[in-house]
PDB file of N, CA and C in Angstrom:
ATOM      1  N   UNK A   1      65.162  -9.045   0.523  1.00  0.00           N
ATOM      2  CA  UNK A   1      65.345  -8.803  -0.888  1.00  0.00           C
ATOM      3  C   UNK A   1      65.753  -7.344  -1.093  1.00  0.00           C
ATOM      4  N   UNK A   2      67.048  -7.077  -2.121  1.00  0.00           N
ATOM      5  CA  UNK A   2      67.481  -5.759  -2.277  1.00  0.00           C
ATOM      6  C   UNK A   2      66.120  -4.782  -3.301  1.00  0.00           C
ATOM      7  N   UNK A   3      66.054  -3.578  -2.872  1.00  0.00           N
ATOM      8  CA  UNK A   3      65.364  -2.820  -3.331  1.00  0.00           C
ATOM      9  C   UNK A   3      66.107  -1.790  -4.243  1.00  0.00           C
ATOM     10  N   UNK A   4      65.925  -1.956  -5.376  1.00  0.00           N
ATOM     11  CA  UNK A   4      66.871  -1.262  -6.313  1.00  0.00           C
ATOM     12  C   UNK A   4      66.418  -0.032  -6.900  1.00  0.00           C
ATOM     13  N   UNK A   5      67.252   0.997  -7.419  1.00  0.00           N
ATOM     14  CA  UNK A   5      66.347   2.433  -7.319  1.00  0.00           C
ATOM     15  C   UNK A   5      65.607   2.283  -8.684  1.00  0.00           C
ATOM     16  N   UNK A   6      64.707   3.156  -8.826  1.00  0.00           N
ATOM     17  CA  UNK A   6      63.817   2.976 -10.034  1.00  0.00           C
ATOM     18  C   UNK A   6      64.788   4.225 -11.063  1.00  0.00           C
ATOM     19  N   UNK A   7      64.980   4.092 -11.873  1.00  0.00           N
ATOM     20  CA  UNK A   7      65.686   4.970 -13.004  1.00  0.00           C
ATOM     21  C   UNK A   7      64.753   5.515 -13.767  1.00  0.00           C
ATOM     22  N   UNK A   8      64.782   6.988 -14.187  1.00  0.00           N
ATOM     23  CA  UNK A   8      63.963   7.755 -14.645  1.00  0.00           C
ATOM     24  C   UNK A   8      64.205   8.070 -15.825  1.00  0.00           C
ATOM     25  N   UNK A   9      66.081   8.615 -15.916  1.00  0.00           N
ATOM     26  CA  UNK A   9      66.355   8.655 -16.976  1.00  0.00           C
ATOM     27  C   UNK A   9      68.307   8.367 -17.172  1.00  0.00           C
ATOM     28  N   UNK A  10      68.866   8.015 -17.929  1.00  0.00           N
ATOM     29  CA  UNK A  10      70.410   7.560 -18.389  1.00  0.00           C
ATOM     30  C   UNK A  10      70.538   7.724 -19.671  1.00  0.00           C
ATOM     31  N   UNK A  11      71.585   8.626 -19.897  1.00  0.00           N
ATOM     32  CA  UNK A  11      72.223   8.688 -20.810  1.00  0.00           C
ATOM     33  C   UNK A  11      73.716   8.221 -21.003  1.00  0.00           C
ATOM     34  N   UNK A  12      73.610   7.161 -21.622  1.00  0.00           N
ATOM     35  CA  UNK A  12      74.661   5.898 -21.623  1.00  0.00           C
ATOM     36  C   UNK A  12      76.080   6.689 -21.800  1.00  0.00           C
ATOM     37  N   UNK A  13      75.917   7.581 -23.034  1.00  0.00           N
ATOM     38  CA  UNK A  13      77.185   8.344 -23.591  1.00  0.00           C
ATOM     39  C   UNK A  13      77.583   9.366 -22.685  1.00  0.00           C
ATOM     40  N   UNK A  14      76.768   9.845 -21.893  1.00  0.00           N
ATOM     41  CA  UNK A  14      77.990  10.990 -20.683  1.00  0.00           C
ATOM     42  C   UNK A  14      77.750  10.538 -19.347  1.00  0.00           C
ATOM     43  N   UNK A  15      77.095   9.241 -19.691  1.00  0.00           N
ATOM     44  CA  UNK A  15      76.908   7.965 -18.281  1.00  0.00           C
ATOM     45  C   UNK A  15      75.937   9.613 -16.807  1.00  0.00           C
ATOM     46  N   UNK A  16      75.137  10.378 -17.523  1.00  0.00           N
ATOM     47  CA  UNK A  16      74.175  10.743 -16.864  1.00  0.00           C
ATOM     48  C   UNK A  16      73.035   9.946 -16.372  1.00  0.00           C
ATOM     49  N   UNK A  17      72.373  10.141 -15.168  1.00  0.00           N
ATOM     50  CA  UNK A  17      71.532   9.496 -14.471  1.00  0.00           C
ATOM     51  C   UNK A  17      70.187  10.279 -13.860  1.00  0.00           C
ATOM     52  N   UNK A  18      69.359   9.981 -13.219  1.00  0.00           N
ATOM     53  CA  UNK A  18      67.879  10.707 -12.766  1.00  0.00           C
ATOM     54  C   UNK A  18      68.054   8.947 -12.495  1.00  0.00           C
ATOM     55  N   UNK A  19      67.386   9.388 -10.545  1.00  0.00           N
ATOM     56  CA  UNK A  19      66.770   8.085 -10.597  1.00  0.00           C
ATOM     57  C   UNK A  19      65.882   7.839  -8.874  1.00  0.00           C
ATOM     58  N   UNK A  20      65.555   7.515  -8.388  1.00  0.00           N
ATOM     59  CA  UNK A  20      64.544   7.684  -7.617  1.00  0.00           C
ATOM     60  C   UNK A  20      64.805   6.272  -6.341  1.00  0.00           C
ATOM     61  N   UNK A  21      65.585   6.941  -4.793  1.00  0.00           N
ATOM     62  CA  UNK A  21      66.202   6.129  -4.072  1.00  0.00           C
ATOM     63  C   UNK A  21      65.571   6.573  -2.920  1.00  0.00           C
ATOM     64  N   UNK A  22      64.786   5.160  -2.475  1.00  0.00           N
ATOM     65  CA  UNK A  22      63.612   5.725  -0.917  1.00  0.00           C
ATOM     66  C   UNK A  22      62.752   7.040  -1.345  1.00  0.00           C
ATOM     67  N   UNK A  23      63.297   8.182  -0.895  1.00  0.00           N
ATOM     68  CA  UNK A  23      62.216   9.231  -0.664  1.00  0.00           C
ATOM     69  C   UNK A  23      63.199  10.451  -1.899  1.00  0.00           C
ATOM     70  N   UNK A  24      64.338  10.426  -2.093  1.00  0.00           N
ATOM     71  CA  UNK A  24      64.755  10.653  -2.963  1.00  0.00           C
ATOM     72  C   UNK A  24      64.671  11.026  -4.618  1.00  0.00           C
ATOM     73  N   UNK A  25      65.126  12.330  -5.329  1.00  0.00           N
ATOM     74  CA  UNK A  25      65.614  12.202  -6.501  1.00  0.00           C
ATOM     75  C   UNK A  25      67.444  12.201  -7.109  1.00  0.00           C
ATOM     76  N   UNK A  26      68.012  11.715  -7.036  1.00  0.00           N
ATOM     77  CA  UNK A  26      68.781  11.664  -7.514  1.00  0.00           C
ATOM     78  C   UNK A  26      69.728  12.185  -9.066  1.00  0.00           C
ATOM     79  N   UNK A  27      69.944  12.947  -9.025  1.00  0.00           N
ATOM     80  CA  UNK A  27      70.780  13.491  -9.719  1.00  0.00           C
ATOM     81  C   UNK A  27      72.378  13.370 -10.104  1.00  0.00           C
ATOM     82  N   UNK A  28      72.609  11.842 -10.855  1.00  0.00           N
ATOM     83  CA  UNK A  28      73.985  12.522 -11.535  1.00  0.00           C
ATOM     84  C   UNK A  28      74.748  12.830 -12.752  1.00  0.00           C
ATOM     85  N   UNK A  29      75.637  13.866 -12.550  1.00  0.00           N
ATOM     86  CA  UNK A  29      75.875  14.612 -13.579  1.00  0.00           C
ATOM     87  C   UNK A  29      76.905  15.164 -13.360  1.00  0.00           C
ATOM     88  N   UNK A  30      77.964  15.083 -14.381  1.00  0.00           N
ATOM     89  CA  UNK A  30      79.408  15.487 -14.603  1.00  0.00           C
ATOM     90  C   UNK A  30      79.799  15.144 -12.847  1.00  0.00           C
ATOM     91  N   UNK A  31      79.852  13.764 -12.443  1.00  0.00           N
ATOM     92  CA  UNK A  31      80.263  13.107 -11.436  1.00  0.00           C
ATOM     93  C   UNK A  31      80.254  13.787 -10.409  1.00  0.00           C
ATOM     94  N   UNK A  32      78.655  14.548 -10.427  1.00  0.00           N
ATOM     95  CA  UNK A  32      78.518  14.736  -9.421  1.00  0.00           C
ATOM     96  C   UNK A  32      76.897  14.029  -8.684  1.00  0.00           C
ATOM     97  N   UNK A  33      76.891  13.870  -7.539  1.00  0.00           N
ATOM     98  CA  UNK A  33      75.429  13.180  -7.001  1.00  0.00           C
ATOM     99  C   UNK A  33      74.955  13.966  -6.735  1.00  0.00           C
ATOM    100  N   UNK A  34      73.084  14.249  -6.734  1.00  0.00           N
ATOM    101  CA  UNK A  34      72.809  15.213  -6.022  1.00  0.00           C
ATOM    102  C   UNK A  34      71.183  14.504  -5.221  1.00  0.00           C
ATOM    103  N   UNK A  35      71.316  14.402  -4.402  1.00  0.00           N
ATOM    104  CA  UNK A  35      70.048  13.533  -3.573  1.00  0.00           C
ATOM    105  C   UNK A  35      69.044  14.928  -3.354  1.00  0.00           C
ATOM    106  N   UNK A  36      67.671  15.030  -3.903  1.00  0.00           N
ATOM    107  CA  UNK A  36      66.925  15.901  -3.549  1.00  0.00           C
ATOM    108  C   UNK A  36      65.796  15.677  -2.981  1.00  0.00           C
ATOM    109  N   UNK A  37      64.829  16.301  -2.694  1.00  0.00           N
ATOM    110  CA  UNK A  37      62.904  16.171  -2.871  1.00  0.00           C
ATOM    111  C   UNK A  37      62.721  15.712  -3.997  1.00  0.00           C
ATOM    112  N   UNK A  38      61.264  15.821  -4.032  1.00  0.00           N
ATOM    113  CA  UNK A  38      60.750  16.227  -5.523  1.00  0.00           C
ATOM    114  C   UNK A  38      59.841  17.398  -5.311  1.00  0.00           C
ATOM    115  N   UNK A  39      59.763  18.253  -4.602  1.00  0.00           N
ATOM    116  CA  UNK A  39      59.780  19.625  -4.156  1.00  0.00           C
ATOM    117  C   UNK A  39      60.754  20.536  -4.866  1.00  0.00           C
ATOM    118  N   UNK A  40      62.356  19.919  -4.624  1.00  0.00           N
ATOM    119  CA  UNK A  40      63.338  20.672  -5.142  1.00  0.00           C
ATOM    120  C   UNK A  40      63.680  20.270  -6.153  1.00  0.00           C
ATOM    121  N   UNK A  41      62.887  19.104  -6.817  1.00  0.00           N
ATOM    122  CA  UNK A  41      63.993  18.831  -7.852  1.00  0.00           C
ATOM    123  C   UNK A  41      62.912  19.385  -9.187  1.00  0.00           C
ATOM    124  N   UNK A  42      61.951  20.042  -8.637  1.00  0.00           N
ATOM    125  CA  UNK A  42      60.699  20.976  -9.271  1.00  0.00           C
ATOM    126  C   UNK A  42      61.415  21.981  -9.796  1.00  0.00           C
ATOM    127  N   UNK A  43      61.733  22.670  -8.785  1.00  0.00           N
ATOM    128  CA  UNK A  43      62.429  24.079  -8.232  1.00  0.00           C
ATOM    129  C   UNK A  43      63.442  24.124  -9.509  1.00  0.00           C
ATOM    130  N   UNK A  44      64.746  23.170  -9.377  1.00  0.00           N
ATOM    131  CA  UNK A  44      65.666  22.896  -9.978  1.00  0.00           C
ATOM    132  C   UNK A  44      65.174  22.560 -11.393  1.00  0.00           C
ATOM    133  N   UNK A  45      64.768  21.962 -11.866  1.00  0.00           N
ATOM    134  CA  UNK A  45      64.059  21.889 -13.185  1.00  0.00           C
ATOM    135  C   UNK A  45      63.687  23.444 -13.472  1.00  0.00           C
ATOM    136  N   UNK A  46      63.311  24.219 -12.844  1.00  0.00           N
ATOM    137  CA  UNK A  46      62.629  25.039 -13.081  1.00  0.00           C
ATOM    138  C   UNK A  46      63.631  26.026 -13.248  1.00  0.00           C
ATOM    139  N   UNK A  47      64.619  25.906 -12.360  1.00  0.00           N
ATOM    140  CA  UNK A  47      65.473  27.238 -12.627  1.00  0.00           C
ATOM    141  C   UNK A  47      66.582  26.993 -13.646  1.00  0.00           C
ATOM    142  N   UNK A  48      67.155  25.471 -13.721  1.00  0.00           N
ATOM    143  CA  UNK A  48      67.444  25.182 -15.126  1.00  0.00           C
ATOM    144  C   UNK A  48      66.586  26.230 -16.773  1.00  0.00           C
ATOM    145  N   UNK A  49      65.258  25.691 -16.452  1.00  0.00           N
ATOM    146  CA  UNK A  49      64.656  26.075 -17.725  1.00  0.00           C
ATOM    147  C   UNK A  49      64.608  27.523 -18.039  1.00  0.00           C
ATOM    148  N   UNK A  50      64.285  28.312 -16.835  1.00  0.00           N
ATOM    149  CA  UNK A  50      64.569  29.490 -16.433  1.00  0.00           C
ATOM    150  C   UNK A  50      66.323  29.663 -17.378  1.00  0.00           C
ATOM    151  N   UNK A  51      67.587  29.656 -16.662  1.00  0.00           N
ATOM    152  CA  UNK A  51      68.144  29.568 -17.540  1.00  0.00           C
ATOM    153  C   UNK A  51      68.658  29.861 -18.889  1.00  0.00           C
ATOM    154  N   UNK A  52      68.030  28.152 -19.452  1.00  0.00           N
ATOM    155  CA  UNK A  52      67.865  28.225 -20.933  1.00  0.00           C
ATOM    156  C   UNK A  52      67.061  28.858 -21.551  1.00  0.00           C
ATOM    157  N   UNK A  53      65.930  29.506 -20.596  1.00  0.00           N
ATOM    158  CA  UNK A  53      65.260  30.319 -21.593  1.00  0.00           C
ATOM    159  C   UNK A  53      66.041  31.989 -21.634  1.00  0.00           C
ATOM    160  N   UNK A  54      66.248  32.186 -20.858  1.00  0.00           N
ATOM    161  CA  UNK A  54      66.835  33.841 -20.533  1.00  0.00           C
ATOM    162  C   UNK A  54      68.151  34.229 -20.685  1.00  0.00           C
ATOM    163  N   UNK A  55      69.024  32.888 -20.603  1.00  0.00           N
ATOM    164  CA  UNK A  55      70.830  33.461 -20.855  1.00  0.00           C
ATOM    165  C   UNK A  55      71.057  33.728 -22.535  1.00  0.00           C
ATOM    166  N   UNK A  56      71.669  34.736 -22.636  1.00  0.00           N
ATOM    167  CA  UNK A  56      72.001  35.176 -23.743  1.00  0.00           C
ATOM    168  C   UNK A  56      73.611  34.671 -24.118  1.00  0.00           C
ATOM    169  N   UNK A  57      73.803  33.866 -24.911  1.00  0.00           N
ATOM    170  CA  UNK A  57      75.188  32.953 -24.859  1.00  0.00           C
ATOM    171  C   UNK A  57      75.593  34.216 -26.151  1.00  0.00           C
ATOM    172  N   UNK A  58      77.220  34.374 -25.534  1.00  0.00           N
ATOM    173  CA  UNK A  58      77.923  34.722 -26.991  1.00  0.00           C
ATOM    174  C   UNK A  58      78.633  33.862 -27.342  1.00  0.00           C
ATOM    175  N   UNK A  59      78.416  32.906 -28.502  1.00  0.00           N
ATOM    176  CA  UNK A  59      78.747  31.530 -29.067  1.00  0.00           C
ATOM    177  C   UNK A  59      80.543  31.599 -29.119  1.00  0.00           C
ATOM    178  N   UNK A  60      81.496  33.213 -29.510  1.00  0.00           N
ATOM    179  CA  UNK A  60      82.679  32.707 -29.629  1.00  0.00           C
ATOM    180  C   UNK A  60      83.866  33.412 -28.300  1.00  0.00           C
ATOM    181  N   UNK A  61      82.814  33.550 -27.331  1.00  0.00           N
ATOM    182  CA  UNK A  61      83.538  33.314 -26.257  1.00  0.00           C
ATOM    183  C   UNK A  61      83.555  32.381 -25.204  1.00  0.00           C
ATOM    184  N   UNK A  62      83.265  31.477 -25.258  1.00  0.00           N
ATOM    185  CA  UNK A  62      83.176  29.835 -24.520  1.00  0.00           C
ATOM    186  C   UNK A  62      82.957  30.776 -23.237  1.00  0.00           C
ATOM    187  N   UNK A  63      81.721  31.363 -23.084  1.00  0.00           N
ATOM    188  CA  UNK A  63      81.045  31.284 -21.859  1.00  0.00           C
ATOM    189  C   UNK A  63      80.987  30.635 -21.044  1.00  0.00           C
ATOM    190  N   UNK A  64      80.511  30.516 -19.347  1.00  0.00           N
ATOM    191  CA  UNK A  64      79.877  29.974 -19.021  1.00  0.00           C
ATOM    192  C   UNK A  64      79.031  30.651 -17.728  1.00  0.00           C
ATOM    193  N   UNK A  65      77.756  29.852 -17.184  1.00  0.00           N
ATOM    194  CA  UNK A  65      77.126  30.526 -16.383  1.00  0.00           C
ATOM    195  C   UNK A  65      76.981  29.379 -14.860  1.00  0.00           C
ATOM    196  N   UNK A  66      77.003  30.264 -13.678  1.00  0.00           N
ATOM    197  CA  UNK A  66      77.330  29.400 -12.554  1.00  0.00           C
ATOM    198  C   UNK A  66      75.768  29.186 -11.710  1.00  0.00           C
ATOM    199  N   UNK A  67      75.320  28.642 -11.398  1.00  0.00           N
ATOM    200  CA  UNK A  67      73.915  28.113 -11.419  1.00  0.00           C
ATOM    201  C   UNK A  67      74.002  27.774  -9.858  1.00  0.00           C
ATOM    202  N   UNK A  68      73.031  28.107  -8.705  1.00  0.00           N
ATOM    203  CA  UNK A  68      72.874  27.769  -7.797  1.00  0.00           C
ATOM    204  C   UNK A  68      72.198  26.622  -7.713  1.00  0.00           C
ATOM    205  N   UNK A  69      71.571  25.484  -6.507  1.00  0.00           N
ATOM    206  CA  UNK A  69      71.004  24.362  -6.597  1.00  0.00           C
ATOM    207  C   UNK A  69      70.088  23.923  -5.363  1.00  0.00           C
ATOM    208  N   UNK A  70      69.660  22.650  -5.730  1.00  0.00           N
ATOM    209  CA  UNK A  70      69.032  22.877  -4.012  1.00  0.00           C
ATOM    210  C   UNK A  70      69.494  22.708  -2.863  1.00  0.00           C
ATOM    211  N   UNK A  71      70.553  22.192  -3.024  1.00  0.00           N
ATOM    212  CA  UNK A  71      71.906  22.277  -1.931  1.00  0.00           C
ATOM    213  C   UNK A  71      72.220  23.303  -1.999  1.00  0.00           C
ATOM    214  N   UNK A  72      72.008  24.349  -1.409  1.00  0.00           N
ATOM    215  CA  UNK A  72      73.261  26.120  -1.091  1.00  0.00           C
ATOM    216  C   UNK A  72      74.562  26.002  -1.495  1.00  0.00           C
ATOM    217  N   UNK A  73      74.795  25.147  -0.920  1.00  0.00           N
ATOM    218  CA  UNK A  73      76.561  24.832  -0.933  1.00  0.00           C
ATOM    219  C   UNK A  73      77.029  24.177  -2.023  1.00  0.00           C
ATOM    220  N   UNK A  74      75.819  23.919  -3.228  1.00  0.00           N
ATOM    221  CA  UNK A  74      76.797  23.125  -4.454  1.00  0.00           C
ATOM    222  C   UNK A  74      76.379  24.107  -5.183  1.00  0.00           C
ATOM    223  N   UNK A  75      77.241  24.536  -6.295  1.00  0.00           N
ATOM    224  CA  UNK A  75      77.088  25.629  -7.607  1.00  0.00           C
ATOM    225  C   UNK A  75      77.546  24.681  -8.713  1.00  0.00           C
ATOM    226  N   UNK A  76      76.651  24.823 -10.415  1.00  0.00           N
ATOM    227  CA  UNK A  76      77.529  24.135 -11.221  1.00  0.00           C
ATOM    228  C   UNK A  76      77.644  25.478 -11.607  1.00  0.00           C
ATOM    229  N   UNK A  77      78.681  25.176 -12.981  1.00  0.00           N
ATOM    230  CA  UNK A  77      79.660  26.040 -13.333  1.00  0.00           C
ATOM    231  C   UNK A  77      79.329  25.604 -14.917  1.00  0.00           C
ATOM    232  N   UNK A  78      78.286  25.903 -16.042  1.00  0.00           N
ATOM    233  CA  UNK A  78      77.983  25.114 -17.095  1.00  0.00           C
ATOM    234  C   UNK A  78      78.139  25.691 -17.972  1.00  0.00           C
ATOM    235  N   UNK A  79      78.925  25.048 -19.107  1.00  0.00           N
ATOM    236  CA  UNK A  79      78.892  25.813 -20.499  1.00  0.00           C
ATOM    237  C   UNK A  79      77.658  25.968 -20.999  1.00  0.00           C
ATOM    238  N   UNK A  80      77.279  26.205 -22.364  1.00  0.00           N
ATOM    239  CA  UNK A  80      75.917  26.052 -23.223  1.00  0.00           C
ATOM    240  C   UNK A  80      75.402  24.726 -23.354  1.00  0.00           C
ATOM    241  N   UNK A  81      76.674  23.792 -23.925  1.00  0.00           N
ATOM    242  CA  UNK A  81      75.964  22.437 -24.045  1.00  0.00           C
ATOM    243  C   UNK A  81      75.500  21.553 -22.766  1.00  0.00           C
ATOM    244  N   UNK A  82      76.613  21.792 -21.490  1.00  0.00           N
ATOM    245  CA  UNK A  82      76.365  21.530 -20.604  1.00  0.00           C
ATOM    246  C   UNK A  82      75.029  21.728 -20.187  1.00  0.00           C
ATOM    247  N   UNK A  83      74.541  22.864 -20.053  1.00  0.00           N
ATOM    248  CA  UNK A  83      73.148  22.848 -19.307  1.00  0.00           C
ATOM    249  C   UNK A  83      71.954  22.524 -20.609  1.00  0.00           C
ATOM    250  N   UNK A  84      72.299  22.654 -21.671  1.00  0.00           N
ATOM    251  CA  UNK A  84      71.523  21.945 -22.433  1.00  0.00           C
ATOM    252  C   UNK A  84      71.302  20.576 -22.329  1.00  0.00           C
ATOM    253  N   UNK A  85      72.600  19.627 -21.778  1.00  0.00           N
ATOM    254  CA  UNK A  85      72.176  18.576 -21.425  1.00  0.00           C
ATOM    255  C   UNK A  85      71.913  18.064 -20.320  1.00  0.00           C
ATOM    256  N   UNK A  86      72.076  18.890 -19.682  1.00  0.00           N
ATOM    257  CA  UNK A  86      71.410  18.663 -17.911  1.00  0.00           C
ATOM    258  C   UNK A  86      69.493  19.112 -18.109  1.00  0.00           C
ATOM    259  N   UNK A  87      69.217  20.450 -18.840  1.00  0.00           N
ATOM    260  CA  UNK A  87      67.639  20.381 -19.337  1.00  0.00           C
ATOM    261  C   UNK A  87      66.862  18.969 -19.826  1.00  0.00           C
ATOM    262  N   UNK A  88      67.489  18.501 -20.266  1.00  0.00           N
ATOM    263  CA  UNK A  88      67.267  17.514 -21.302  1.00  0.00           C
ATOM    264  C   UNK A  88      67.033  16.326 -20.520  1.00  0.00           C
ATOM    265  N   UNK A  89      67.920  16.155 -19.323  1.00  0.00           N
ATOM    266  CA  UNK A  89      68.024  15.218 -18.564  1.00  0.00           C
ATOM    267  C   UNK A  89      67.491  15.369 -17.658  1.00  0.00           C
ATOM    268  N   UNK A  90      66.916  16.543 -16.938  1.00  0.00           N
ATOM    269  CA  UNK A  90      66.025  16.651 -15.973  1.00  0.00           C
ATOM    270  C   UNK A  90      64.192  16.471 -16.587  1.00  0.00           C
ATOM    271  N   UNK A  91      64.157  17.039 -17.845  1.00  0.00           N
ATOM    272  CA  UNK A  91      62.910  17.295 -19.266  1.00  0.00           C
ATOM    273  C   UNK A  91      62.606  15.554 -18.963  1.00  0.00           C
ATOM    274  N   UNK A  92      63.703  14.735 -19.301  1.00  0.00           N
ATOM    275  CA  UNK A  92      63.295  13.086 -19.445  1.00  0.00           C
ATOM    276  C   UNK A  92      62.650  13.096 -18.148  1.00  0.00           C
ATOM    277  N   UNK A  93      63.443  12.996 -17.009  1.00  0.00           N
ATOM    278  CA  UNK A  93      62.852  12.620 -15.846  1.00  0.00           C
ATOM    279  C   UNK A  93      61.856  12.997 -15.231  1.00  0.00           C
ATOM    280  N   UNK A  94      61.597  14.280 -15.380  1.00  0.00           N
ATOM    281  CA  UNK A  94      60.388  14.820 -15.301  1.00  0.00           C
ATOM    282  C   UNK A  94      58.984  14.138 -15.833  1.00  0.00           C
ATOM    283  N   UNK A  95      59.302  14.082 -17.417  1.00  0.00           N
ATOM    284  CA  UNK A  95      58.263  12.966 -17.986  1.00  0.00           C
ATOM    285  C   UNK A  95      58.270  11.589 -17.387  1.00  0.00           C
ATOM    286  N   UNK A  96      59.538  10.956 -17.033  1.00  0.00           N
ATOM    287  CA  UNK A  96      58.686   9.780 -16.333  1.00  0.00           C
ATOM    288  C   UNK A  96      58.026   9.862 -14.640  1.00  0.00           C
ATOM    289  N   UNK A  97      58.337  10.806 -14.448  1.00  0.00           N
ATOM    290  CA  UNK A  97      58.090  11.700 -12.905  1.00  0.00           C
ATOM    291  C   UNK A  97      56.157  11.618 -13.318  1.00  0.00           C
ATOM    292  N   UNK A  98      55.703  12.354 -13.983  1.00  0.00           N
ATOM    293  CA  UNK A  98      54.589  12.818 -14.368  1.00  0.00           C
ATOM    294  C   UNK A  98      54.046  11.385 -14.703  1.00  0.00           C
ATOM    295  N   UNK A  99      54.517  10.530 -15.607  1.00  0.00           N
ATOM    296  CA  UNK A  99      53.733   9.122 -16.119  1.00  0.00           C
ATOM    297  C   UNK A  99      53.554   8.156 -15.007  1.00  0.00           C
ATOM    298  N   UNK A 100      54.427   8.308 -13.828  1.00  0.00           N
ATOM    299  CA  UNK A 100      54.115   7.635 -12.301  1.00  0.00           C
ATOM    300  C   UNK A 100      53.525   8.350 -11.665  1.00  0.00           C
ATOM    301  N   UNK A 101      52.669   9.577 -12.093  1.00  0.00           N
ATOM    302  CA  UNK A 101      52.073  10.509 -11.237  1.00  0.00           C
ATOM    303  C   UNK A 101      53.233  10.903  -9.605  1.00  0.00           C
ATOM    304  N   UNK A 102      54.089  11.106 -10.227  1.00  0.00           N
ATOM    305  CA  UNK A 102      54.828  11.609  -8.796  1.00  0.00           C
ATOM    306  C   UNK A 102      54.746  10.405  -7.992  1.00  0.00           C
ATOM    307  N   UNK A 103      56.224  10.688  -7.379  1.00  0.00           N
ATOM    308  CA  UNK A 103      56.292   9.462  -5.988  1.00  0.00           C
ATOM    309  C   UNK A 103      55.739   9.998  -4.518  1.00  0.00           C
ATOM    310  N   UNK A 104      55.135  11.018  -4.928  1.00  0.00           N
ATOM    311  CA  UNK A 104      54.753  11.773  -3.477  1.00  0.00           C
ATOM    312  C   UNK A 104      53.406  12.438  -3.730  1.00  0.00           C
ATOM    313  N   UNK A 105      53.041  12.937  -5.248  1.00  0.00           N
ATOM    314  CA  UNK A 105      51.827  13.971  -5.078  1.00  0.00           C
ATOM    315  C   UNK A 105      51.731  15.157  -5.353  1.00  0.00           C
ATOM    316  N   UNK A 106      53.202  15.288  -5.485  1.00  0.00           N
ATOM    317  CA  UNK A 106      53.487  16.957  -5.279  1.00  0.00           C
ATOM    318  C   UNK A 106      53.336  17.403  -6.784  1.00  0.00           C
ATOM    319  N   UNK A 107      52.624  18.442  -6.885  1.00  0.00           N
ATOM    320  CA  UNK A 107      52.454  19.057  -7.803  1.00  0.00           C
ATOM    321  C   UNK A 107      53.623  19.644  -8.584  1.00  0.00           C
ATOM    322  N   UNK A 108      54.002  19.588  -9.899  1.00  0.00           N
ATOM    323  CA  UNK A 108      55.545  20.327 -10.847  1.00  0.00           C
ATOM    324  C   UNK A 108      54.515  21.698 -11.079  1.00  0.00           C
ATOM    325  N   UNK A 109      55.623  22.471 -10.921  1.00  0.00           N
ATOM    326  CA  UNK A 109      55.478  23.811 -11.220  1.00  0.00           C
ATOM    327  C   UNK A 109      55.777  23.645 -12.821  1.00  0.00           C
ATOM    328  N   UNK A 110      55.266  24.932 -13.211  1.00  0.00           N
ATOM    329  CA  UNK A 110      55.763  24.773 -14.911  1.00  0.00           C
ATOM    330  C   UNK A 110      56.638  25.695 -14.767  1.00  0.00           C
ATOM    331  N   UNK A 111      57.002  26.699 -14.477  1.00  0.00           N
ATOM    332  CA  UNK A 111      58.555  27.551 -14.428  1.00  0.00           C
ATOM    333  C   UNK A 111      58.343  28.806 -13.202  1.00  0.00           C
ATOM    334  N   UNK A 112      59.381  28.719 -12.695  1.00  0.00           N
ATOM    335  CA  UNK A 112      59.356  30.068 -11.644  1.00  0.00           C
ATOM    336  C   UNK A 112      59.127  31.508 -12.827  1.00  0.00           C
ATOM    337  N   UNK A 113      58.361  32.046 -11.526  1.00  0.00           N
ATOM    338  CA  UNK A 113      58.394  33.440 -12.182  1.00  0.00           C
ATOM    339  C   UNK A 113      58.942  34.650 -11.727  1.00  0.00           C
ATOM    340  N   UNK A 114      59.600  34.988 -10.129  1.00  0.00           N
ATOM    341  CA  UNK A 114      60.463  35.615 -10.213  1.00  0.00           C
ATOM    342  C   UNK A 114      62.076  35.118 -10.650  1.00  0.00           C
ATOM    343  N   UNK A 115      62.581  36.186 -10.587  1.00  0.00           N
ATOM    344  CA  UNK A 115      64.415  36.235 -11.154  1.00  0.00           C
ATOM    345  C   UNK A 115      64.950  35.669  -9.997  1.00  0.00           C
ATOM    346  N   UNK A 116      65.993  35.085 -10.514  1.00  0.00           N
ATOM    347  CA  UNK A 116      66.474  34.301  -9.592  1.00  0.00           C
ATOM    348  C   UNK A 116      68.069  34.360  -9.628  1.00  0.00           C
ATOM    349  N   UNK A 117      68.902  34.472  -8.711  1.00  0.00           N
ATOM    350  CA  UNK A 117      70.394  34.946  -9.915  1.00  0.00           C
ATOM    351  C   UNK A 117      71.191  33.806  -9.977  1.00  0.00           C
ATOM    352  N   UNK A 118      71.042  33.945 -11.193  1.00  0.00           N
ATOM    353  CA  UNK A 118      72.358  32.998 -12.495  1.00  0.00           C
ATOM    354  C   UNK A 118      73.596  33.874 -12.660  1.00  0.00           C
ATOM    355  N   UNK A 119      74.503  33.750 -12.617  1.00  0.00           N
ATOM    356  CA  UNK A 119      75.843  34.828 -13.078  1.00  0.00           C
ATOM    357  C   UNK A 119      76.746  34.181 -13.995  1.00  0.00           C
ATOM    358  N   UNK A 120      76.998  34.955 -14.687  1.00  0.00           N
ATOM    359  CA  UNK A 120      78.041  34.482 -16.559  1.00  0.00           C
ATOM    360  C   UNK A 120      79.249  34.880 -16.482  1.00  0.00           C
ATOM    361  N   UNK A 121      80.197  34.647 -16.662  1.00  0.00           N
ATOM    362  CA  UNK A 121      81.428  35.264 -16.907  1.00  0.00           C
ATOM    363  C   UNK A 121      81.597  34.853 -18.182  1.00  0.00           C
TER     364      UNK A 121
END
């Protein structure tokens, strides 16, 4: 019998995903996949929020800021709304992360506290 991944969170309209495959978190977003822990996908939540809490957007120069991940080798590249809706979408999954008590145990950090570098152009 096929074992199908458990979905955490989808957002139908930018066909975003969170979803939970074997030992896996899954991440996709602006067509991209991203297979993590839930170690890193802590981390990543975290430096997301980090982020949104600390970037200073100037609204009429279509910013954007380039975000490291838990892969080294992948960077996004996100406007304002963009990572507002990647927060949002990691924020859902997180909550159903927490209402299954974790698929592993592992404790969520509530936000890193050293700096971590984000860069804006």
């Amino acid at each position: 019998m096929p074992v199908f991944p458990q979905e955490l969170f989808h957002d139908k309209q930018h066909d975003d995903v969170v979803f939970i495959e074997g030992n896996k978190i899954v991440i996709g977003f602006r067509k991209i996949l991203l297979a993590i822990t839930e170690n890193e996908f802590a981390f990543f939540l975290s430096l997301v929020r980090y982020a949104g809490r600390t970037f200073v957007w100037n609204e009429s120069s279509g910013q954007s800021i380039l975000m490291d991940t838990p892969s080294m080798s992948l960077r996004l590249l996100l406007n304002k709304q963009e990572l507002i809706r990647l927060l949002q979408m990691l924020e859902g999954a997180n909550d159903e992360l927490n209402k299954m008590g974790g698929f592993s145990g592992v404790q969520k950090t509530d936000d890193i506290k050293a700096d971590y570098p984000i860069y804006c152009n």
